[in-house]
PDB file of N, CA and C in Angstrom:
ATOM      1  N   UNK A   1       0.738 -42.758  -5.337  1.00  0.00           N
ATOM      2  CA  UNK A   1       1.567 -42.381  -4.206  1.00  0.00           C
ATOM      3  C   UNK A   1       2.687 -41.461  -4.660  1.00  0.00           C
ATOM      4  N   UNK A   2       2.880 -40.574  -3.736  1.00  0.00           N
ATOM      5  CA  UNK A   2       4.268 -39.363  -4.151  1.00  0.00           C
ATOM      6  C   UNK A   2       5.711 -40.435  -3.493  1.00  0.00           C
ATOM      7  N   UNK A   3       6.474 -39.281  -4.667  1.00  0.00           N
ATOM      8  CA  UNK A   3       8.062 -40.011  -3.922  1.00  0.00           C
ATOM      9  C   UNK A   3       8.248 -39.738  -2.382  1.00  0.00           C
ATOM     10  N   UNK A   4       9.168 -41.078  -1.570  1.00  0.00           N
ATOM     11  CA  UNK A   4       9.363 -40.749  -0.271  1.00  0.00           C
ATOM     12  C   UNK A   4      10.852 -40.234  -0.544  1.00  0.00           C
ATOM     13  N   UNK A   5      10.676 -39.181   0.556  1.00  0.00           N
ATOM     14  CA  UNK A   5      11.948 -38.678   0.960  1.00  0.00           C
ATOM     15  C   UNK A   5      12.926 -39.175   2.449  1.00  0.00           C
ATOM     16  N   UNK A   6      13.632 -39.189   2.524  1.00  0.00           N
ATOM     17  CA  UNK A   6      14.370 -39.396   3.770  1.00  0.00           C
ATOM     18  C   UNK A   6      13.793 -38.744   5.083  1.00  0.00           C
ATOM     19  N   UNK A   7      14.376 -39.235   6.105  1.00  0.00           N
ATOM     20  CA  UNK A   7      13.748 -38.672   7.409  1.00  0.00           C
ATOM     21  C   UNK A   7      14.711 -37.176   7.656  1.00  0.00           C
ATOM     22  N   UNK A   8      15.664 -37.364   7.041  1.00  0.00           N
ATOM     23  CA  UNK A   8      16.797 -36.042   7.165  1.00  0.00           C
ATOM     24  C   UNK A   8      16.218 -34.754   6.508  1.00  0.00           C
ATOM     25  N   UNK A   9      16.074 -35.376   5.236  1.00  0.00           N
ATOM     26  CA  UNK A   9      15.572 -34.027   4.513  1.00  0.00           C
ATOM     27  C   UNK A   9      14.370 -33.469   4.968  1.00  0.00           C
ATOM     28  N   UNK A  10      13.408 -34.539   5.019  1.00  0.00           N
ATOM     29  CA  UNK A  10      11.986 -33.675   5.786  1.00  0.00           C
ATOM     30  C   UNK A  10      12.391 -33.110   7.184  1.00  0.00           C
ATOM     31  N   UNK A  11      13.389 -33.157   7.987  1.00  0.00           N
ATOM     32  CA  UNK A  11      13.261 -32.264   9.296  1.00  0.00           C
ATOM     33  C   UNK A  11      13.734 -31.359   8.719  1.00  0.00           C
ATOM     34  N   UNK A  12      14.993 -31.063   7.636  1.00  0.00           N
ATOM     35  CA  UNK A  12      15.524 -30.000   6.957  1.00  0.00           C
ATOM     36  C   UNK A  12      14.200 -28.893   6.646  1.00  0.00           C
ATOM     37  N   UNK A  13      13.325 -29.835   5.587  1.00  0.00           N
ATOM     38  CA  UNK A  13      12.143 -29.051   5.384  1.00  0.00           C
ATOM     39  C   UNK A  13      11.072 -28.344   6.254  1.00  0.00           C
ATOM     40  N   UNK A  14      11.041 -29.134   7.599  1.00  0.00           N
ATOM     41  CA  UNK A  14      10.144 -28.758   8.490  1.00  0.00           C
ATOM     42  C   UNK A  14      10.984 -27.461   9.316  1.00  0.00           C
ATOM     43  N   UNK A  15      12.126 -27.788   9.410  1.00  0.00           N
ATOM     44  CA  UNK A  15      13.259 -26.520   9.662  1.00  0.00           C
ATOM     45  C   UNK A  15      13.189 -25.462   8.753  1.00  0.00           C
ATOM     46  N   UNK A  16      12.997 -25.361   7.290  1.00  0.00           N
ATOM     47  CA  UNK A  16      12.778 -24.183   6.851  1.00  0.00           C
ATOM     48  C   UNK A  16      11.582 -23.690   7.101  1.00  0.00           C
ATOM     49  N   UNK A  17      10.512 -24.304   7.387  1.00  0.00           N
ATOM     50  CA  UNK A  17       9.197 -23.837   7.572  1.00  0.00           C
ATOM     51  C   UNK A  17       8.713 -22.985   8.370  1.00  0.00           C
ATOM     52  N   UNK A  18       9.136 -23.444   9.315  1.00  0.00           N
ATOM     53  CA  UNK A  18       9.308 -22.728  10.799  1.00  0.00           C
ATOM     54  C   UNK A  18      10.496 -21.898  10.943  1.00  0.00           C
ATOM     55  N   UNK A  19      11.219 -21.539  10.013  1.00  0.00           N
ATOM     56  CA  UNK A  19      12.022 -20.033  10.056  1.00  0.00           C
ATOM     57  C   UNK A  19      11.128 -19.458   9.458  1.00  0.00           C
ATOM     58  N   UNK A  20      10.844 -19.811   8.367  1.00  0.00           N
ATOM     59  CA  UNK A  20       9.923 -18.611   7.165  1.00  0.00           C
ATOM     60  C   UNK A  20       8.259 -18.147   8.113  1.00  0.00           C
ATOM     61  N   UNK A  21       8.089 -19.199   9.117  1.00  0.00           N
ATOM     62  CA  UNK A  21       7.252 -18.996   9.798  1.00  0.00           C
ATOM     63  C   UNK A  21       7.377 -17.526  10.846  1.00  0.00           C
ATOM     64  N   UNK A  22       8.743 -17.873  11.570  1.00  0.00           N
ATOM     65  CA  UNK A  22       9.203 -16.990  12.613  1.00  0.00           C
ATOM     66  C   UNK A  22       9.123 -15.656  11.805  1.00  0.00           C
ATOM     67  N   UNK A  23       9.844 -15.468  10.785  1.00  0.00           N
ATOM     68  CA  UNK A  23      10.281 -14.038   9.929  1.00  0.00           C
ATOM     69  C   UNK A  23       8.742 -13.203   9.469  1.00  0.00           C
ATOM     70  N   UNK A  24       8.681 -12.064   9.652  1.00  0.00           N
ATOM     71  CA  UNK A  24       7.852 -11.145   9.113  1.00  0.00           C
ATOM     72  C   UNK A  24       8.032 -11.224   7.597  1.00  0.00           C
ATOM     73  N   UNK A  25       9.098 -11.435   7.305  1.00  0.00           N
ATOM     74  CA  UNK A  25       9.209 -11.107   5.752  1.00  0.00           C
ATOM     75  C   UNK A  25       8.870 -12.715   4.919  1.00  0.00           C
ATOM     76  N   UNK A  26       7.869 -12.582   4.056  1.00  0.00           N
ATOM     77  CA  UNK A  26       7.642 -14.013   3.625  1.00  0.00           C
ATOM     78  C   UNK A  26       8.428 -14.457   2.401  1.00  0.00           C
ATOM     79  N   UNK A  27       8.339 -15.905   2.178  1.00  0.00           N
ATOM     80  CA  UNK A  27       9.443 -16.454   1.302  1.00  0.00           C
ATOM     81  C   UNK A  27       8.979 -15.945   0.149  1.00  0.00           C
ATOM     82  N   UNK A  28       9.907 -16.159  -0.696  1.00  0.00           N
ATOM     83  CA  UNK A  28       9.703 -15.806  -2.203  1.00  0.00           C
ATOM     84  C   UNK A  28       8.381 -16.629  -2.520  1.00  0.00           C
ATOM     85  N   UNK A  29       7.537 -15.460  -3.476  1.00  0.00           N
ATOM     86  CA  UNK A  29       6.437 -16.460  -3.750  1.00  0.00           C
ATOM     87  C   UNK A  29       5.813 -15.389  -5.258  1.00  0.00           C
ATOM     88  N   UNK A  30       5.014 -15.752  -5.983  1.00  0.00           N
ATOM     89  CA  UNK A  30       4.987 -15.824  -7.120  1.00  0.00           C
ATOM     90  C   UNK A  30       3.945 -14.451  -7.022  1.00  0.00           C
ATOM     91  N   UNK A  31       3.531 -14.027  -6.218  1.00  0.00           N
ATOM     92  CA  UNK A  31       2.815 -13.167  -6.140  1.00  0.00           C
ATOM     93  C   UNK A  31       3.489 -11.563  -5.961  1.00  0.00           C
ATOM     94  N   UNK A  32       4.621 -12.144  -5.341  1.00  0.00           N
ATOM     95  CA  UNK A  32       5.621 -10.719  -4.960  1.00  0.00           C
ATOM     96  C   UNK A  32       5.531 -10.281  -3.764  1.00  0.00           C
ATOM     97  N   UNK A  33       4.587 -10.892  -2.793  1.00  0.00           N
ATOM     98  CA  UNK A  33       4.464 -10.626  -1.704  1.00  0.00           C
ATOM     99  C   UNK A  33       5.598 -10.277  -0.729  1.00  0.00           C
ATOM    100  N   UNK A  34       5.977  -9.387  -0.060  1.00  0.00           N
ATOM    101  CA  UNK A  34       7.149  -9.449   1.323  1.00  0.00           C
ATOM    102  C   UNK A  34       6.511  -9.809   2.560  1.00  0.00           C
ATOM    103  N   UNK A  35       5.637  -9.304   2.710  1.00  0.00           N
ATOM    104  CA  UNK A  35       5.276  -9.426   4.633  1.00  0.00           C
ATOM    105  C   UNK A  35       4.514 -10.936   4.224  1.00  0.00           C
ATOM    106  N   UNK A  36       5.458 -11.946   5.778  1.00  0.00           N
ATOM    107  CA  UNK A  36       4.373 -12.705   6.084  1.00  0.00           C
ATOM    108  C   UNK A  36       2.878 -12.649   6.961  1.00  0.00           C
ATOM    109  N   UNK A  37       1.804 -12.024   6.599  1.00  0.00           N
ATOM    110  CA  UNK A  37       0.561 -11.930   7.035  1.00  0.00           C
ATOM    111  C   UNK A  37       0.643 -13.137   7.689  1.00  0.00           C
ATOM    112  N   UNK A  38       1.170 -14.237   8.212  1.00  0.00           N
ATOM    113  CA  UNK A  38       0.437 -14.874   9.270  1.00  0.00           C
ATOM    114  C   UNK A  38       1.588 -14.961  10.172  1.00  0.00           C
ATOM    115  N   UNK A  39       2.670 -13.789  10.228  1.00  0.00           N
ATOM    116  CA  UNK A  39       3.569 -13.927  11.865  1.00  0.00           C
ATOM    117  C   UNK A  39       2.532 -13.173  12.815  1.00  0.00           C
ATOM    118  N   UNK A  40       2.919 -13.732  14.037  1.00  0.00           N
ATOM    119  CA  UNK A  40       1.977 -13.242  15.322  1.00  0.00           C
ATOM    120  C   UNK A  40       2.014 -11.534  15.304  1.00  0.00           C
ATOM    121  N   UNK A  41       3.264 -11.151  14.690  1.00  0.00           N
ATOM    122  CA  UNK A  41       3.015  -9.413  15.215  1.00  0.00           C
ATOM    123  C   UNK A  41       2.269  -8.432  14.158  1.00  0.00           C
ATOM    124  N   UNK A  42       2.561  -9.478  12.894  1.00  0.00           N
ATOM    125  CA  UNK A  42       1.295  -8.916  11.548  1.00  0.00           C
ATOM    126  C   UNK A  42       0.240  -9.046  11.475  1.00  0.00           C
ATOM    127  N   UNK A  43      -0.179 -10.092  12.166  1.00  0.00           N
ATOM    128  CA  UNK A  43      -1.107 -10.492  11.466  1.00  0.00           C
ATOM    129  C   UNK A  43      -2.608 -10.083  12.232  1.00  0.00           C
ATOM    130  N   UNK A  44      -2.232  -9.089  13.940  1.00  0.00           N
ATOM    131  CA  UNK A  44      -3.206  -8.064  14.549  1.00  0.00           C
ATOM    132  C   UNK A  44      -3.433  -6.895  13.211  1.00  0.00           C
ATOM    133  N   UNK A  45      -2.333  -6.500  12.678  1.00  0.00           N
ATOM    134  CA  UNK A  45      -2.169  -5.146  11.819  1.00  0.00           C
ATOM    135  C   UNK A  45      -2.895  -5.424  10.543  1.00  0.00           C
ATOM    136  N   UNK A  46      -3.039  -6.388   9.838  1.00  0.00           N
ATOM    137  CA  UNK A  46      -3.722  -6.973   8.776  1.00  0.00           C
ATOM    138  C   UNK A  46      -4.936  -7.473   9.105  1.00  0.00           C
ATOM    139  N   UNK A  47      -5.340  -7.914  10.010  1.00  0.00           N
ATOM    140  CA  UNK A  47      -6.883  -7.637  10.396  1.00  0.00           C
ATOM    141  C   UNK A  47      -7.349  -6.237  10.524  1.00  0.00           C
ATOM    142  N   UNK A  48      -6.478  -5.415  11.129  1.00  0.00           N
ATOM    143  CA  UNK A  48      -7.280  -4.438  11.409  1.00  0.00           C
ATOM    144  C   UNK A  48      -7.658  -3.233  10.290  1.00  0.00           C
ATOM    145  N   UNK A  49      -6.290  -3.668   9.110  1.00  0.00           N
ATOM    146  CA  UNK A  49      -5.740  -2.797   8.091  1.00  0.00           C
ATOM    147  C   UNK A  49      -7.367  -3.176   7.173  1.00  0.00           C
ATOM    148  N   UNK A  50      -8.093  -4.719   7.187  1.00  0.00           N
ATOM    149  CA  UNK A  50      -8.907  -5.242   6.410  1.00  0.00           C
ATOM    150  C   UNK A  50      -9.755  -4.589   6.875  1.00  0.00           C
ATOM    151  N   UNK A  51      -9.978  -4.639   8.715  1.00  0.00           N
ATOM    152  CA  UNK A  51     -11.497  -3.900   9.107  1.00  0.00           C
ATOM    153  C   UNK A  51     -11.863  -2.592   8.190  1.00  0.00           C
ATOM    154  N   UNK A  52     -10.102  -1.640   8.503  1.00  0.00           N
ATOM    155  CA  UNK A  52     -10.480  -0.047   8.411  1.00  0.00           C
ATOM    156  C   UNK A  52     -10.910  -0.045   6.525  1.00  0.00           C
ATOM    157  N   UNK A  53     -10.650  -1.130   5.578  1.00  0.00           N
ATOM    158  CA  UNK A  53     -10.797  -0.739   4.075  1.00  0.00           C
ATOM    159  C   UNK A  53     -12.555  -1.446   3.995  1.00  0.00           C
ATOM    160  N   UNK A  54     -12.531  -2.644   5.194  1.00  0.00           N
ATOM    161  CA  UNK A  54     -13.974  -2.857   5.220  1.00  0.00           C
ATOM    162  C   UNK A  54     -14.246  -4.240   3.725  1.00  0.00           C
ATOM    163  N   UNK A  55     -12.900  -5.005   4.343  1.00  0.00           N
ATOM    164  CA  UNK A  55     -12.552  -5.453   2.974  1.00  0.00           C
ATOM    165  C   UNK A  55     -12.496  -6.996   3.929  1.00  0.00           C
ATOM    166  N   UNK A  56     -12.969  -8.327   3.447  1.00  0.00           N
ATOM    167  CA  UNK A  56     -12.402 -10.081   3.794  1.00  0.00           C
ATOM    168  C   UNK A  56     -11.197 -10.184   3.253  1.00  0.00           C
ATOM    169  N   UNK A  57     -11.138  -9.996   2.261  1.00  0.00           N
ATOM    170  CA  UNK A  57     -10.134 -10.304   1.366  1.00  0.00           C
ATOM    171  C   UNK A  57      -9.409  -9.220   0.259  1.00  0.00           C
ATOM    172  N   UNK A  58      -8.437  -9.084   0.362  1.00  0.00           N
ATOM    173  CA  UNK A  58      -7.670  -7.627  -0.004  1.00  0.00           C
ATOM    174  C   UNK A  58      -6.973  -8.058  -1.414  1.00  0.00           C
ATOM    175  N   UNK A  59      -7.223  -7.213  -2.624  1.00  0.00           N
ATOM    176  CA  UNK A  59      -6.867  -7.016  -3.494  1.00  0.00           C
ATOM    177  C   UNK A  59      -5.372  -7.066  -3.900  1.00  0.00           C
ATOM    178  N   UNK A  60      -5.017  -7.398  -4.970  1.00  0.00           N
ATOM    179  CA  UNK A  60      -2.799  -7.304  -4.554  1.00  0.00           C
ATOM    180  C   UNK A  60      -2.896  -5.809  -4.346  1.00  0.00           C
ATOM    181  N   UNK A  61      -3.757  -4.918  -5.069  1.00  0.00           N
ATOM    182  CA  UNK A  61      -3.088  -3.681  -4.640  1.00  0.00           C
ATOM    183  C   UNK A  61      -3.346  -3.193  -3.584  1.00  0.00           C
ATOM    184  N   UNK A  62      -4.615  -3.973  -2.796  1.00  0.00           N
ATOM    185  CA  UNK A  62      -4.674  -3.305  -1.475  1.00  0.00           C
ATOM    186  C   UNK A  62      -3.639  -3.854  -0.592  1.00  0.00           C
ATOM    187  N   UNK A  63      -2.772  -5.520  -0.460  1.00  0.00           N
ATOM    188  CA  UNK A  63      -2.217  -6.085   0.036  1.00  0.00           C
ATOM    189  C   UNK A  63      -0.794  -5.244  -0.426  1.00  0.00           C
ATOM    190  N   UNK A  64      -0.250  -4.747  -1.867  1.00  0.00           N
ATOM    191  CA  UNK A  64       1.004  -4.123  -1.692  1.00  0.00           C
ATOM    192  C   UNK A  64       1.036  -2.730  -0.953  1.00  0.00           C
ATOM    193  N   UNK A  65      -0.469  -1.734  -0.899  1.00  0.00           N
ATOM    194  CA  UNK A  65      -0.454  -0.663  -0.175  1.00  0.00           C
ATOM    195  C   UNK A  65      -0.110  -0.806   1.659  1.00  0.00           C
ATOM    196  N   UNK A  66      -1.024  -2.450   2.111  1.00  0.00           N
ATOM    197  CA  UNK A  66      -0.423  -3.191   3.429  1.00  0.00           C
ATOM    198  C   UNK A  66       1.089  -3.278   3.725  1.00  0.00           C
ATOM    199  N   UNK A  67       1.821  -3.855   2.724  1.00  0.00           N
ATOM    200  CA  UNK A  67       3.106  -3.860   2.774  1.00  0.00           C
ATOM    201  C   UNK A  67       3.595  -2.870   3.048  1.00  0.00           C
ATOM    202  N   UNK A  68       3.497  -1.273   2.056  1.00  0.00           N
ATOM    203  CA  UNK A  68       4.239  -0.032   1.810  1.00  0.00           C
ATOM    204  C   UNK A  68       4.144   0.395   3.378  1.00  0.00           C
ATOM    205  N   UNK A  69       2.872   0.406   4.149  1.00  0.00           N
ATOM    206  CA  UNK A  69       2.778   0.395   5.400  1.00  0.00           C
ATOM    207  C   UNK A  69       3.556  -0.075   6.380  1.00  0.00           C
ATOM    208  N   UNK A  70       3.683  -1.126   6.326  1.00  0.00           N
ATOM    209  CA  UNK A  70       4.638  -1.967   7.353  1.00  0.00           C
ATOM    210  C   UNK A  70       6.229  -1.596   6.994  1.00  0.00           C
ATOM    211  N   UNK A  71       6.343  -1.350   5.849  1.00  0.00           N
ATOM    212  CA  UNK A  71       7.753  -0.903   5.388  1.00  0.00           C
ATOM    213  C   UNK A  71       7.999   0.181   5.946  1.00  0.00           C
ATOM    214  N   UNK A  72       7.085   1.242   5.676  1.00  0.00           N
ATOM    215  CA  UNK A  72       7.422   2.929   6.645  1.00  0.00           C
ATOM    216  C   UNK A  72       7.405   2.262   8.272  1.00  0.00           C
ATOM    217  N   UNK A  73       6.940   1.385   8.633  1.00  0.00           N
ATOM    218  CA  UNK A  73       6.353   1.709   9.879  1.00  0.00           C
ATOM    219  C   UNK A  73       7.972   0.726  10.735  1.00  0.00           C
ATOM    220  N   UNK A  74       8.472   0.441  10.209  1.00  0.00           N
ATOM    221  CA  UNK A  74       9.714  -0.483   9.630  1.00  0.00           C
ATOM    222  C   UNK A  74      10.881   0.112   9.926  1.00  0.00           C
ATOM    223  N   UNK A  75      11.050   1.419   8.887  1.00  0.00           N
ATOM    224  CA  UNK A  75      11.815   2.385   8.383  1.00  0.00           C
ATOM    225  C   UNK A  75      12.074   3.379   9.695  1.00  0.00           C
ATOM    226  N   UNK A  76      10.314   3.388  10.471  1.00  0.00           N
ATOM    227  CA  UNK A  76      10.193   4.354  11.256  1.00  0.00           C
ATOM    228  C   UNK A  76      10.944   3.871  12.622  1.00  0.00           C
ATOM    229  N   UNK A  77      10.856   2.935  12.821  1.00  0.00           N
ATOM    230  CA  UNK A  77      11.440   2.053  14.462  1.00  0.00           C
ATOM    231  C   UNK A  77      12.978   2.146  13.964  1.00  0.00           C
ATOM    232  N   UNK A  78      13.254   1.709  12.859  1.00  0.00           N
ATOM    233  CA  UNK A  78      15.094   1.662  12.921  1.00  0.00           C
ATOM    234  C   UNK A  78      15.661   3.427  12.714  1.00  0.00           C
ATOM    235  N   UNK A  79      14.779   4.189  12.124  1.00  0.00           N
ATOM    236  CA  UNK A  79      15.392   5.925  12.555  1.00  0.00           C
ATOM    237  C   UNK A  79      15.280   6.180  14.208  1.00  0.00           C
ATOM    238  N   UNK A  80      14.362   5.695  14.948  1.00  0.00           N
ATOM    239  CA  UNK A  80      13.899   5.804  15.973  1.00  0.00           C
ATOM    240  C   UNK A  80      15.212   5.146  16.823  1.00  0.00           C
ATOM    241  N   UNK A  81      15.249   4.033  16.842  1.00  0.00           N
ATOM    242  CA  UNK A  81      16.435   2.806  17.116  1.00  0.00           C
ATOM    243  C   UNK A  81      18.077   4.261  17.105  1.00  0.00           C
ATOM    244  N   UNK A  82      18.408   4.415  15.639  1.00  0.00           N
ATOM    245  CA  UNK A  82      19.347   5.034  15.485  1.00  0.00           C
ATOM    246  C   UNK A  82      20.101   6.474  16.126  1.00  0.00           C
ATOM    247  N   UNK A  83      18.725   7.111  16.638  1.00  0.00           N
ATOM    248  CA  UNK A  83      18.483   8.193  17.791  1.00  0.00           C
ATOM    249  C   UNK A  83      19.826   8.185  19.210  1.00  0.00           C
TER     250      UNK A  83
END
């Protein structure tokens, strides 16, 4: 059996989950990843980014070229915004 934790801290935890959930940008993770691929507004663009390479499963370098994407496309709405 794992250690139990309090009822406090696990809503704490279930509270970070579901921010990192909400955010496009994903938590620190060992891979280097930024975009969270499973928020609702990415994760149309990452299917479709997989259809057009014709790819299930995307390589880190095809997944950091995904990112560089979403970053311009990012870059492009807040020049747009600043107008």
């Amino acid at each position: 059996m794992g250690k139990r934790i309090s009822f406090d801290i696990a809503q704490e935890l279930a509270r970070a989950k579901q921010d990192n959930e909400n955010s496009i940008y994903a938590p620190h993770n060992s891979y280097g990843y930024k975009i969270n691929i499973h928020h609702p507004q990415i994760r149309p663009l990452y299917e479709r980014y997989k259809e057009y390479l014709g790819e299930n499963i995307l390589s880190d370098k095809q997944r950091f070229e995904f990112e560089m994407i979403i970053f311009k496309m990012i870059e492009k709405k807040k020049s747009e915004r600043s107008k």
